[in-house]
Protein backbone atom coordinates (compact mmCIF):
# COMPACT_ATOMS: atom_id res chain seq x y z
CA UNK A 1 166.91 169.51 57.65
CA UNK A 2 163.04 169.49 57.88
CA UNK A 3 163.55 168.18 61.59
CA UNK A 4 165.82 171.58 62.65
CA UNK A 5 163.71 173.87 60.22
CA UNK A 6 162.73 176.25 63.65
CA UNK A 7 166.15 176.98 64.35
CA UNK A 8 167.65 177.22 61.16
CA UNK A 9 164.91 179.84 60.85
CA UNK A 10 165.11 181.70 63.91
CA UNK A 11 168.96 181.87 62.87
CA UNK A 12 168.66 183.33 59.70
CA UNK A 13 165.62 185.93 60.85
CA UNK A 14 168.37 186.66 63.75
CA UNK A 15 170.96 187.34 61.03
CA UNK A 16 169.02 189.43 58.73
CA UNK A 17 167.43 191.72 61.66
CA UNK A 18 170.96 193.10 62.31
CA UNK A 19 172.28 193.29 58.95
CA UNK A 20 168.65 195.46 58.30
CA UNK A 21 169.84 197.72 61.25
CA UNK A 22 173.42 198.21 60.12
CA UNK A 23 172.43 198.39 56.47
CA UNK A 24 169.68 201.26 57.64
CA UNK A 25 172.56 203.37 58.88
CA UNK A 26 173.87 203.60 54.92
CA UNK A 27 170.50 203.87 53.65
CA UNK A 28 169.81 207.27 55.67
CA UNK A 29 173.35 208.67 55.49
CA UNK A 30 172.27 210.12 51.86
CA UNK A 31 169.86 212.03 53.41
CA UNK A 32 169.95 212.77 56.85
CA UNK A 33 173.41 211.82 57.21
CA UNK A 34 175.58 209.29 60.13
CA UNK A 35 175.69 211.15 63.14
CA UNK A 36 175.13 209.63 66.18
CA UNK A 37 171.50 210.73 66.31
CA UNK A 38 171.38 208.50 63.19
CA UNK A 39 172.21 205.28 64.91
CA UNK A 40 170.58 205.76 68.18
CA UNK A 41 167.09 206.31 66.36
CA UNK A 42 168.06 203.16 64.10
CA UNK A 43 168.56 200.98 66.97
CA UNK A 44 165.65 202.76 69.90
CA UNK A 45 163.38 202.07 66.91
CA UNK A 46 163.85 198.83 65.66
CA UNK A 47 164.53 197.36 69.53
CA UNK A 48 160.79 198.76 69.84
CA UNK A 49 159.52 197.11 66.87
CA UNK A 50 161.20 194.11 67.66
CA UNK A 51 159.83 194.42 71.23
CA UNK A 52 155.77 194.59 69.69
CA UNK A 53 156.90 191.93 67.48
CA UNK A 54 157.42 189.81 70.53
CA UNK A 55 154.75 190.20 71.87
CA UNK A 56 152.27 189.66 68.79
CA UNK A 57 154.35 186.80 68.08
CA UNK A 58 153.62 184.95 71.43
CA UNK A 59 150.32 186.39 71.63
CA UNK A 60 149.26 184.88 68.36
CA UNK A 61 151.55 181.84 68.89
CA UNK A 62 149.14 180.81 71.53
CA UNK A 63 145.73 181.28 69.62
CA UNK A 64 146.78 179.33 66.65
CA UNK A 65 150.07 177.76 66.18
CA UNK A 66 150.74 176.88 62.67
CA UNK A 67 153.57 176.66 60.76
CA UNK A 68 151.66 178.51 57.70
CA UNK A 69 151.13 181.54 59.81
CA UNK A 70 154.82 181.83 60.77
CA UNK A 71 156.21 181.60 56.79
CA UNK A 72 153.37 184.49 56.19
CA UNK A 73 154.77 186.51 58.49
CA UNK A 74 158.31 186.16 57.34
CA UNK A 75 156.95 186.35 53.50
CA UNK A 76 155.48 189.90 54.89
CA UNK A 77 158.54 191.25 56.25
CA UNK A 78 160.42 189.93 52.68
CA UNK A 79 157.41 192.15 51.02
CA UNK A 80 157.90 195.51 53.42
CA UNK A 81 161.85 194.93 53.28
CA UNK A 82 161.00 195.41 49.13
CA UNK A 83 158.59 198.52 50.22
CA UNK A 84 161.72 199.92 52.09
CA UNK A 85 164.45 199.28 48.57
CA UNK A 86 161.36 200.84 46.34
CA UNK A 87 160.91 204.01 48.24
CA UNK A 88 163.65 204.33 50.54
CA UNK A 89 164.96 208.00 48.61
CA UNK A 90 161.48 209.42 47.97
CA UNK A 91 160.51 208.76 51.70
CA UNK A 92 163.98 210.10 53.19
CA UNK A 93 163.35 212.84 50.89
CA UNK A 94 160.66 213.80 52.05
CA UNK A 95 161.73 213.73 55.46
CA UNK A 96 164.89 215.76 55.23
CA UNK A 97 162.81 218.82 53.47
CA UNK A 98 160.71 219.13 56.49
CA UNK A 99 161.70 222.12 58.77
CA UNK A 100 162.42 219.57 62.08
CA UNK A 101 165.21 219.03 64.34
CA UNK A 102 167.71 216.21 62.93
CA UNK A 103 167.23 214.05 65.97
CA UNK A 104 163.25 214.18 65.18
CA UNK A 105 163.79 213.09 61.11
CA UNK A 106 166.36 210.49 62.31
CA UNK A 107 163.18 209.26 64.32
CA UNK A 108 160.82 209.12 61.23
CA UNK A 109 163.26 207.51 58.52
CA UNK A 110 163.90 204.90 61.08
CA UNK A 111 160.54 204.37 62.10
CA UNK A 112 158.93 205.00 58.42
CA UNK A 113 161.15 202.63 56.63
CA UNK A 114 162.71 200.30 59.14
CA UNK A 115 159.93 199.29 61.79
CA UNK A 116 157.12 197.46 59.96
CA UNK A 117 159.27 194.84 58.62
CA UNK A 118 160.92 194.88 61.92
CA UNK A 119 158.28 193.51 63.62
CA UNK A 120 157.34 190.91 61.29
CA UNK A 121 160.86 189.86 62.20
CA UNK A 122 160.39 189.86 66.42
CA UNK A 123 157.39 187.86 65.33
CA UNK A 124 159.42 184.55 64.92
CA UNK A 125 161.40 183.69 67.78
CA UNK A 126 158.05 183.44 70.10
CA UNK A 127 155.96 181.92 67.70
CA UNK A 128 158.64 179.01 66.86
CA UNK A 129 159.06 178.74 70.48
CA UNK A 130 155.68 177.73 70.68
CA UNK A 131 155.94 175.64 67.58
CA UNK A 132 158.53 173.79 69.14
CA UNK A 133 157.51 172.79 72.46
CA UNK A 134 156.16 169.92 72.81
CA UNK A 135 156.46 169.20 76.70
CA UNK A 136 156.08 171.57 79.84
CA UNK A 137 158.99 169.85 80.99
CA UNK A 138 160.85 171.12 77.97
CA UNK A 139 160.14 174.49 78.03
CA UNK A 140 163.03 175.92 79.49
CA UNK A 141 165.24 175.07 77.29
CA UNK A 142 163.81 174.64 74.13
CA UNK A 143 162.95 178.63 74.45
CA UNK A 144 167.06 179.30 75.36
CA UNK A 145 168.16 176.70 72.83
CA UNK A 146 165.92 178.97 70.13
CA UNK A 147 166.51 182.48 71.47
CA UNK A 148 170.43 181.49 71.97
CA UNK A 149 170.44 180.57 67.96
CA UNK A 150 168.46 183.63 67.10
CA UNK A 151 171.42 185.97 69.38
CA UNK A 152 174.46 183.64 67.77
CA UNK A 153 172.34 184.49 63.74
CA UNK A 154 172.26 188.20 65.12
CA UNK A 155 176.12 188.10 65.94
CA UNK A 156 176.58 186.30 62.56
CA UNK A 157 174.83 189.03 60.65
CA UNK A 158 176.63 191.61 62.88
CA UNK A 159 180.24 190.43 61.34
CA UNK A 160 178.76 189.45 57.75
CA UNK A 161 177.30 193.50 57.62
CA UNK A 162 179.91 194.91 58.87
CA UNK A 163 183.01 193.02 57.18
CA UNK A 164 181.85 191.58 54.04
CA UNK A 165 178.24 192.94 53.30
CA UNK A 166 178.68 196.50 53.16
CA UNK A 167 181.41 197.13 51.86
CA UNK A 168 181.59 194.76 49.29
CA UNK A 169 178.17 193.98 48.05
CA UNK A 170 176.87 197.24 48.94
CA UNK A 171 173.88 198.79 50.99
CA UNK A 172 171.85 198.59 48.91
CA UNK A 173 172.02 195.19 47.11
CA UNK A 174 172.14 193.84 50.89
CA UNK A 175 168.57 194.80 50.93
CA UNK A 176 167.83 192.47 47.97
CA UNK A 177 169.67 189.86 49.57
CA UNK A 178 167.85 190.53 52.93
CA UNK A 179 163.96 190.66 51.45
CA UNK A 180 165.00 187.48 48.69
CA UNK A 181 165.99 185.86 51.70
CA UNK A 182 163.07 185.83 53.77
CA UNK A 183 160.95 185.27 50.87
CA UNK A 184 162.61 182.18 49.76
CA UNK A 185 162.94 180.79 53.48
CA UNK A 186 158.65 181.63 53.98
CA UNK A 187 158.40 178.92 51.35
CA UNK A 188 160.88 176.33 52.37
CA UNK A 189 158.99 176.65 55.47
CA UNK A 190 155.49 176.00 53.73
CA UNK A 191 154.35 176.28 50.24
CA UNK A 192 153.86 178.87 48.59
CA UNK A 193 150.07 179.92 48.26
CA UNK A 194 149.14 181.81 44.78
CA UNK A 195 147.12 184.57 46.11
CA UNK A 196 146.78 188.22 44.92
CA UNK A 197 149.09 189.13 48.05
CA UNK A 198 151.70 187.03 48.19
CA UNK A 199 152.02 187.93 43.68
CA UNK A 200 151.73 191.09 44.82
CA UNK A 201 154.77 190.49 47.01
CA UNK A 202 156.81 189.12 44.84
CA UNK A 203 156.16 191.82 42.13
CA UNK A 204 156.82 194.31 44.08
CA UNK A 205 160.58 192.73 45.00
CA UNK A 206 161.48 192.50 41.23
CA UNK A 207 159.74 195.92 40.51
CA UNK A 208 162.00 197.37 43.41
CA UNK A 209 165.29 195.61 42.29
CA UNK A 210 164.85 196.49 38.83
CA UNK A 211 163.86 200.02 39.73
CA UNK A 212 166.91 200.41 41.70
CA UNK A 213 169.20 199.13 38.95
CA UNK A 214 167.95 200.76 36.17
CA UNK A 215 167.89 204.26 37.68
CA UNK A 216 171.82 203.28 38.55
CA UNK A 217 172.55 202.64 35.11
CA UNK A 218 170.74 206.19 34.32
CA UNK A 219 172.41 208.42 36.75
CA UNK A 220 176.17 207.02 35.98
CA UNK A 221 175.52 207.90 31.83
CA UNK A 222 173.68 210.60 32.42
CA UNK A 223 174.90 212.30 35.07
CA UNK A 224 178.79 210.08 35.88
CA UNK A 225 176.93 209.29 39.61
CA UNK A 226 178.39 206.94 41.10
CA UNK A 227 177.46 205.20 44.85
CA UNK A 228 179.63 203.18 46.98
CA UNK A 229 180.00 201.83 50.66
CA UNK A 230 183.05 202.01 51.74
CA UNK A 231 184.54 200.34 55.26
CA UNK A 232 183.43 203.95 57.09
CA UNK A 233 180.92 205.59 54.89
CA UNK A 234 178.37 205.92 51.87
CA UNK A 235 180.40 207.86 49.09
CA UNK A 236 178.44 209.52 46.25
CA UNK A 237 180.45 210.70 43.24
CA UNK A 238 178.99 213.12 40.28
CA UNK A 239 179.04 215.68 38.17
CA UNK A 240 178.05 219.02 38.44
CA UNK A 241 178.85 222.44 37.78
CA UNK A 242 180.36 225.01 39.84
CA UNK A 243 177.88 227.10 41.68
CA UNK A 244 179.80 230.32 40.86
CA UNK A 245 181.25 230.51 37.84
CA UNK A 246 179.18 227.62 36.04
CA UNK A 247 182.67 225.20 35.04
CA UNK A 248 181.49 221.38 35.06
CA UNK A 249 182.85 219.85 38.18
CA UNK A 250 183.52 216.31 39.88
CA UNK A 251 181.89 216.40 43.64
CA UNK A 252 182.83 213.95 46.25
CA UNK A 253 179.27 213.43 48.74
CA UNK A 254 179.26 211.42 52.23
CA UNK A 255 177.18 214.37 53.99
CA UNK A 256 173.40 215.38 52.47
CA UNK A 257 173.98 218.58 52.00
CA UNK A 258 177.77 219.89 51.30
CA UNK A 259 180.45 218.40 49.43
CA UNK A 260 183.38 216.81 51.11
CA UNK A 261 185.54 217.08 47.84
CA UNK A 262 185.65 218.35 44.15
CA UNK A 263 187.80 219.39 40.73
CA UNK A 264 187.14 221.22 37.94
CA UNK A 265 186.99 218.36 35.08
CA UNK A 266 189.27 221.17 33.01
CA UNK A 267 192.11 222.87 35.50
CA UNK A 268 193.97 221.92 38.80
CA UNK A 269 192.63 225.04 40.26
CA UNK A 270 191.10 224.36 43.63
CA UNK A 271 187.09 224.70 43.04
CA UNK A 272 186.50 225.33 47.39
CA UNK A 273 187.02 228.80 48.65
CA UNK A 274 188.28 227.31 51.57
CA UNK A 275 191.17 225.29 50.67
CA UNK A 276 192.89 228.52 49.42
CA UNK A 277 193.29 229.59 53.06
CA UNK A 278 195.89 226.45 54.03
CA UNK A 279 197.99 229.19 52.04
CA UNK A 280 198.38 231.16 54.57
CA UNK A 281 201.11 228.80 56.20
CA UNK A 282 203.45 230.70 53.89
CA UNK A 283 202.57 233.40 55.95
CA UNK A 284 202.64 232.53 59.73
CA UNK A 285 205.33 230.00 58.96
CA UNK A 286 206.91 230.81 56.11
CA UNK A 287 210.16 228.64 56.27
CA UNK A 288 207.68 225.15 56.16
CA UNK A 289 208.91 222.17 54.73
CA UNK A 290 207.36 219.81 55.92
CA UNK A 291 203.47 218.96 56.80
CA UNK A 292 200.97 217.06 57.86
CA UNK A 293 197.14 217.24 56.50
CA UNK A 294 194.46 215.05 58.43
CA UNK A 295 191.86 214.24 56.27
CA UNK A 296 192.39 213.65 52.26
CA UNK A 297 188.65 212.85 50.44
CA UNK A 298 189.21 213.32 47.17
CA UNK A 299 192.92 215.10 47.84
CA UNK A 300 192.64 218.44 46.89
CA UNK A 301 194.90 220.49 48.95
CA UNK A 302 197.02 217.86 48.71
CA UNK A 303 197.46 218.11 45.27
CA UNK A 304 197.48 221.81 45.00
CA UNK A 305 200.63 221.55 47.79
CA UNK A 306 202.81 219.55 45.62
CA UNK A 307 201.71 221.60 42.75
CA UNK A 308 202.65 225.09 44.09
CA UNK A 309 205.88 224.14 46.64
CA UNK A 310 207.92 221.91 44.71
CA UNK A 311 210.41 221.59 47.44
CA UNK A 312 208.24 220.83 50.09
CA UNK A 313 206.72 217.35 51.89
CA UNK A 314 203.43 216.54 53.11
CA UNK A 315 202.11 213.77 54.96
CA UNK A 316 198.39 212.87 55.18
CA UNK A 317 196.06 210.65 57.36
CA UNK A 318 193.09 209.57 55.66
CA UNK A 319 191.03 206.98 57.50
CA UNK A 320 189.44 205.07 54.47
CA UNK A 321 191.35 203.60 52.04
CA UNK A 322 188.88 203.09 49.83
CA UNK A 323 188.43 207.03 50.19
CA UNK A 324 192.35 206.94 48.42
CA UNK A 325 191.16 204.77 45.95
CA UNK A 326 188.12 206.95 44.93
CA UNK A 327 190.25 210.04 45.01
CA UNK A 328 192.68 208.14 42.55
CA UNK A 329 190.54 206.92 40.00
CA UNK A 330 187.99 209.75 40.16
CA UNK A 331 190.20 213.20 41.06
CA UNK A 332 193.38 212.76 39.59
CA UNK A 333 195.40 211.63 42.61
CA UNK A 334 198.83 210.25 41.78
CA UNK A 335 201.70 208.74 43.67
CA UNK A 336 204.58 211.15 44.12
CA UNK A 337 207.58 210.69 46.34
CA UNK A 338 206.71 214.05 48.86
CA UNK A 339 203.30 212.70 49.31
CA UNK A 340 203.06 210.09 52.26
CA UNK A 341 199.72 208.81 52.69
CA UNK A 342 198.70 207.03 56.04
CA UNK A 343 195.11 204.86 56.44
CA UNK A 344 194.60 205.89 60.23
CA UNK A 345 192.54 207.40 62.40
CA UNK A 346 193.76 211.03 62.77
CA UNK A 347 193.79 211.21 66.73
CA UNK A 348 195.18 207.59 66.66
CA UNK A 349 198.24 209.12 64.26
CA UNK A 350 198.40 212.24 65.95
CA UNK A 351 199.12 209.68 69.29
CA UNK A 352 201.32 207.90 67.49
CA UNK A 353 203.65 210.88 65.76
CA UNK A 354 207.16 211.27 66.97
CA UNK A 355 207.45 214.86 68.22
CA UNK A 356 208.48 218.21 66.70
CA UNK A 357 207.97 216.66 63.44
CA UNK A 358 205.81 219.07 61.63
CA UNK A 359 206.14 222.50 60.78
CA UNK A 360 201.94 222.64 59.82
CA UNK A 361 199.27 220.51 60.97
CA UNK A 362 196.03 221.09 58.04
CA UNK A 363 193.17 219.44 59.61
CA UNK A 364 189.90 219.08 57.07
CA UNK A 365 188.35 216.16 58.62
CA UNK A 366 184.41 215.74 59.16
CA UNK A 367 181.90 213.10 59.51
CA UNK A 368 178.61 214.56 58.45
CA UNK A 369 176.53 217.73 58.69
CA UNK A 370 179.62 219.86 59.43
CA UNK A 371 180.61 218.06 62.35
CA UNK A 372 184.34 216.95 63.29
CA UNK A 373 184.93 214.15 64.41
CA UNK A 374 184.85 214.54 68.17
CA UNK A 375 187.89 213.40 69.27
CA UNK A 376 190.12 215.91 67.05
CA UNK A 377 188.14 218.95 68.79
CA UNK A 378 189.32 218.00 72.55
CA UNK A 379 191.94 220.24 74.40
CA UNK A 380 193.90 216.33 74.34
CA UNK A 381 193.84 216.35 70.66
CA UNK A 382 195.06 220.12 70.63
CA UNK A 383 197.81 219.24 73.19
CA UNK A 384 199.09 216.36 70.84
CA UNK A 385 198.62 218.90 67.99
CA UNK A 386 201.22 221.28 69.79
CA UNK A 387 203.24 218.13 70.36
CA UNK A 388 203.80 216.93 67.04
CA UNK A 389 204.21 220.79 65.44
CA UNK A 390 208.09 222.45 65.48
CA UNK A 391 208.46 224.94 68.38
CA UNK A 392 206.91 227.86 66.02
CA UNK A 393 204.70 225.45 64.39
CA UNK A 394 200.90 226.47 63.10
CA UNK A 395 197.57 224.42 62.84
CA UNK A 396 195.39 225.51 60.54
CA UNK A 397 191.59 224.40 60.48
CA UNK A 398 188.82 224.09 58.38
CA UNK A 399 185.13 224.12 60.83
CA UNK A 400 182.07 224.50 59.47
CA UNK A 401 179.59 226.79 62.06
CA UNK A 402 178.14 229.70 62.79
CA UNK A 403 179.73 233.33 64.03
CA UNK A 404 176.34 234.31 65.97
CA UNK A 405 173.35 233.20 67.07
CA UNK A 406 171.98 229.74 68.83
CA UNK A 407 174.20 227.79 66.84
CA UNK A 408 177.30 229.55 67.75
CA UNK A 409 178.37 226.84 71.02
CA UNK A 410 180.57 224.46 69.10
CA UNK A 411 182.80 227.60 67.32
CA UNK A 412 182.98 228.98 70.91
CA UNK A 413 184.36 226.01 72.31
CA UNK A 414 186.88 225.24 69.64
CA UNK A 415 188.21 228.38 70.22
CA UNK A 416 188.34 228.33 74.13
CA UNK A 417 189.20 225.15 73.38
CA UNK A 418 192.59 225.80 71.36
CA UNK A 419 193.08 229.05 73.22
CA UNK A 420 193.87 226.65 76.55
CA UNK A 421 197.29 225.32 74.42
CA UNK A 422 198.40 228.07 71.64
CA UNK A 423 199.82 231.48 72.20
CA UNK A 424 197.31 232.69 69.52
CA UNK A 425 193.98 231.80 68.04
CA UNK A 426 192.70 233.51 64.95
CA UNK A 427 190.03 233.20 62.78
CA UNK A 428 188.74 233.92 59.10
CA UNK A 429 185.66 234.02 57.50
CA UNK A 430 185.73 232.23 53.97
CA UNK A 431 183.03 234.45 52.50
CA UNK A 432 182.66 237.65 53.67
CA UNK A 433 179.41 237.96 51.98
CA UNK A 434 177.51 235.69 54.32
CA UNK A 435 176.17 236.84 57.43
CA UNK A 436 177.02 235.69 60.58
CA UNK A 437 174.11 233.94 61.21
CA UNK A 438 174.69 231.64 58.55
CA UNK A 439 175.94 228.15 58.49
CA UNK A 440 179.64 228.54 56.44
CA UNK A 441 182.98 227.30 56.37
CA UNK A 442 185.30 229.36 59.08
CA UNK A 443 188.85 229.13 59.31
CA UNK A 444 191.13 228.93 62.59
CA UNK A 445 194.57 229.68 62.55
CA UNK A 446 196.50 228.60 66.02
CA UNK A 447 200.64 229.35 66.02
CA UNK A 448 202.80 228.29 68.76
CA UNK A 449 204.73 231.39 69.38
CA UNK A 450 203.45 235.42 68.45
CA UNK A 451 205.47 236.41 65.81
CA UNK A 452 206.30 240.10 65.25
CA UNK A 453 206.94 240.03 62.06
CA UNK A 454 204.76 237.32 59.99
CA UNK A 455 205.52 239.16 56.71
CA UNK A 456 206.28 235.77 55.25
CA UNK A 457 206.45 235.49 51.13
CA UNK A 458 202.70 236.53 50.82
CA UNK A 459 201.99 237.77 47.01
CA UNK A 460 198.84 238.69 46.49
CA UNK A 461 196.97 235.32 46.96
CA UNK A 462 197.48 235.57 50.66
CA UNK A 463 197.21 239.42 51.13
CA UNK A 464 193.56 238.78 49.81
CA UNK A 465 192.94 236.09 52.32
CA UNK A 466 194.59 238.23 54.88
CA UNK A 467 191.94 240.48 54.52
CA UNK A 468 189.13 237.92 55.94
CA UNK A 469 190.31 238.15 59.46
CA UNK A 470 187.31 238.31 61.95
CA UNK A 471 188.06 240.20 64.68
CA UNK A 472 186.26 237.53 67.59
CA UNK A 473 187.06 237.77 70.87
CA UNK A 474 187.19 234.51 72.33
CA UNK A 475 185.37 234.55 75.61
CA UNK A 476 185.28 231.80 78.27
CA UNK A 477 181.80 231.45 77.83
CA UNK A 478 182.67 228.08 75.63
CA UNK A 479 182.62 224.85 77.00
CA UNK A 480 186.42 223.53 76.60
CA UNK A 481 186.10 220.31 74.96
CA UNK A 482 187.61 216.89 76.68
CA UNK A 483 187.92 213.51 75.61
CA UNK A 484 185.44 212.58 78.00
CA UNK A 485 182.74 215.27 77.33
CA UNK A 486 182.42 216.66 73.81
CA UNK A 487 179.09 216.96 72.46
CA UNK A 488 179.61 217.85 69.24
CA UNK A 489 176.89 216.78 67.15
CA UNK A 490 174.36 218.20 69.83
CA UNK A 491 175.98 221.45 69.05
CA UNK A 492 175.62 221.38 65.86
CA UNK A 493 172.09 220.52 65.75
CA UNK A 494 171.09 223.73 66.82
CA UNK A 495 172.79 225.41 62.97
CA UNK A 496 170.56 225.52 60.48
């Protein structure tokens, strides 16, 4: 083993790079959330560090090659790996209080907490190159036989991360394994000096893993919080209490700064202001029987369907199983014969879907920081909509936006957007209280055909909501939105 020690280190250092970059898209999602800004500041920044790292690496590789001064630097990305599990929340913190555009804190967290040990990490390949060659007339391919084992460690760690890693050890327990790991291989490669630093090191790994754990044990007694990673996101469950009327509540958290889900702990009643307005179905379409919802979380609506129309049917698409699971352990989900639930993509479903099959299509699907996901906001996804839906069929939308002001482009394009397919676009403001500068949930009712009479069986529940109609005149000033251009998140950036 001893004789291949260079390349079963520039393998594992290959591995553990990428599972640090896909384990740094979890880490920030708490705080600053998974949008594509998110990954492309993950990845720009660590491909820089790496890049330095390179270059220090063969730099220093050629001043003093020694096998010592490779397992240091790989003990001191081990001991800034345990800087990043120590103050990972306070740093991200930080950063997501300060008044900056999201792409510019995506920038920081990355570079704060992910760099440094980053490029202690570049620093091996080139520096066990160096160790390694013994010959001129070797070079060549000892430096591809050692950069081609670092690539096949990095597409190792890519498929450990993604499959296994995350969503079964968790993101943040892969950072123990991560910063054990390159502490334990510094000192298989040479022995471990007792110095101040390298104690230091170590200390500060335990301190950091025992930090972590303990304040996990805290939160779930004291406060029933509760943190997985799940095949497509970082789910935080807790409990609260109900910013209006003060009623304990369970939340459901992927985004940093709404909830995507929650009960009262006491009643069925729906705690989100929003939800109520998928009543409004009886309304426009008030013969219904059967629907589909894309997008369950912690299955609220759903529940309140099967609840109030006892001879009804309701299909929905929920992406993440392990979303179902959650919602089943932790919000009173149960199986029940009118509730079919499908683990797909909603576009991919919405494809899929035999036509003239629904009477309502309930979309309340988003990613993070009041974004949809992009592909169920294109004039394709709105024709497949109208597809699927009965010839006087309704869709009815939750979007989260502004009414006015410089963060007004994505509701304007929805609406030119569905205004393209449907006889009729409407929309309602959930709180009539907010201004229309604010960021707030909006609702958007599109129906096939114009009905004359939409009298429905209304009762007093939906003559209230009724009432919330904004009169908005959609204007072709908004972008219509395509599969092939739909920048969603860069509208959204501009709401604050």
């Amino acid at each position: 083993m001893r004789k291949f020690i260079l390349e079963i280190t520039v393998f594992i250092c290959g591995a553990l790079v990428m599972i640090y970059e896909i384990v740094g898209s979890r880490i920030l999602a708490p705080h600053i959330g998974t949008s594509t800004y998110t990954w492309t500041s993950l990845i720009g920044v660590i491909l820089a560090a790496l890049s330095l790292g390179y270059w220090l690496g063969g730099k220093w590789a050629d001043r003093n090659p020694d096998l010592k001064i490779l397992a240091s630097a790989i003990f001191l990305a081990g001991g800034l790996v345990s800087v990043t599990i120590l103050f990972n929340d306070s740093v991200l913190t930080l950063i997501a209080a300060a008044q900056i555009p999201l792409e510019i804190q995506a920038v920081f967290a990355a570079l704060f907490l992910f760099a440094p040990a980053s490029v202690f990490l570049g620093f091996v390949t080139p520096y066990a190159v160096k160790l390694k060659t013994t010959t001129l007339e070797n070079t060549g391919k000892t430096v591809g036989r050692l950069y081609a084992l670092s690539t096949i460690g990095s597409i190792f760690g890519t498929f450990a991360a993604g499959f296994f890693l995350i969503p079964f050890v968790g993101s943040v327990r892969t950072l123990y394994l991560i910063a054990g790991s390159l502490l334990l291989l510094s000192v298989f490669l040479a022995p471990f000096a007792i110095t101040r630093t390298n104690v230091g090191i170590i200390v500060l790994f335990f301190f950091g893993v025992g930090f972590n754990e303990v304040q996990t044990v805290y939160l779930r007694q004291a406060q029933g919080f509760y943190d997985f990673d799940t095949q497509y996101s970082r789910v935080q469950i807790f409990e609260t209490k109900h910013q209006k009327d003060g009623k304990p509540i369970r939340a459901m958290r992927i985004d940093p700064k709404f909830f995507q889900s929650s009960m009262y702990l006491d009643s069925d009643e729906l705690t989100s202001e929003y939800a109520k307005f998928y009543h409004l179905m009886r309304h426009y379409k008030p013969d219904f029987k059967k629907i589909l919802m894309i997008g369950g979380a912690g299955y609220s609506f759903p529940k309140e369907y099967l609840k109030t129309y006892p001879d009804a049917e309701i299909d929905v698409v929920e992406i993440d199983p392990q979303m179902t699971a959650l919602a089943r352990r932790f919000f009173r989900l149960k199986d029940d014969p009118r509730l079919k639930i499908f683990h797909q993509d909603g576009r991919v479903f919405l494809n899929q879907a035999p036509s003239q099959t629904y009477d309502v299509v309930l979309m309340d699907a988003f990613t993070t920081l009041f974004t949809v996901p992009f592909q169920l906001t294109t004039i394709e996804a709105a024709k497949e909509i109208d597809r699927v839906l009965v010839k006087d069929g309704i869709v009815i939308f939750n979007l989260g936006g502004v009414l006015k002001g410089r963060g007004d482009r994505f509701l304007k394009s929805e609406l030119e957007t569905y205004s393209q397919v449907f006889a009729d676009v409407q929309l309602f403001k959930v709180d009539k209280a907010k201004k229309d500068s604010d960021i707030q949930n909006l609702i958007v009712i599109a129906v096939k055909k114009i009905h004359l009479d939409v009298s429905g069986i209304d009762g007093s529940l939906v003559q209230g909501l009724l009432k919330h109609e904004y009169k908005y005149e959609v204007q072709p000033s908004g972008e219509i939105l395509t599969d092939n251009k739909a920048p969603v998140e860069f509208y959204n950036t501009f709401i604050k």
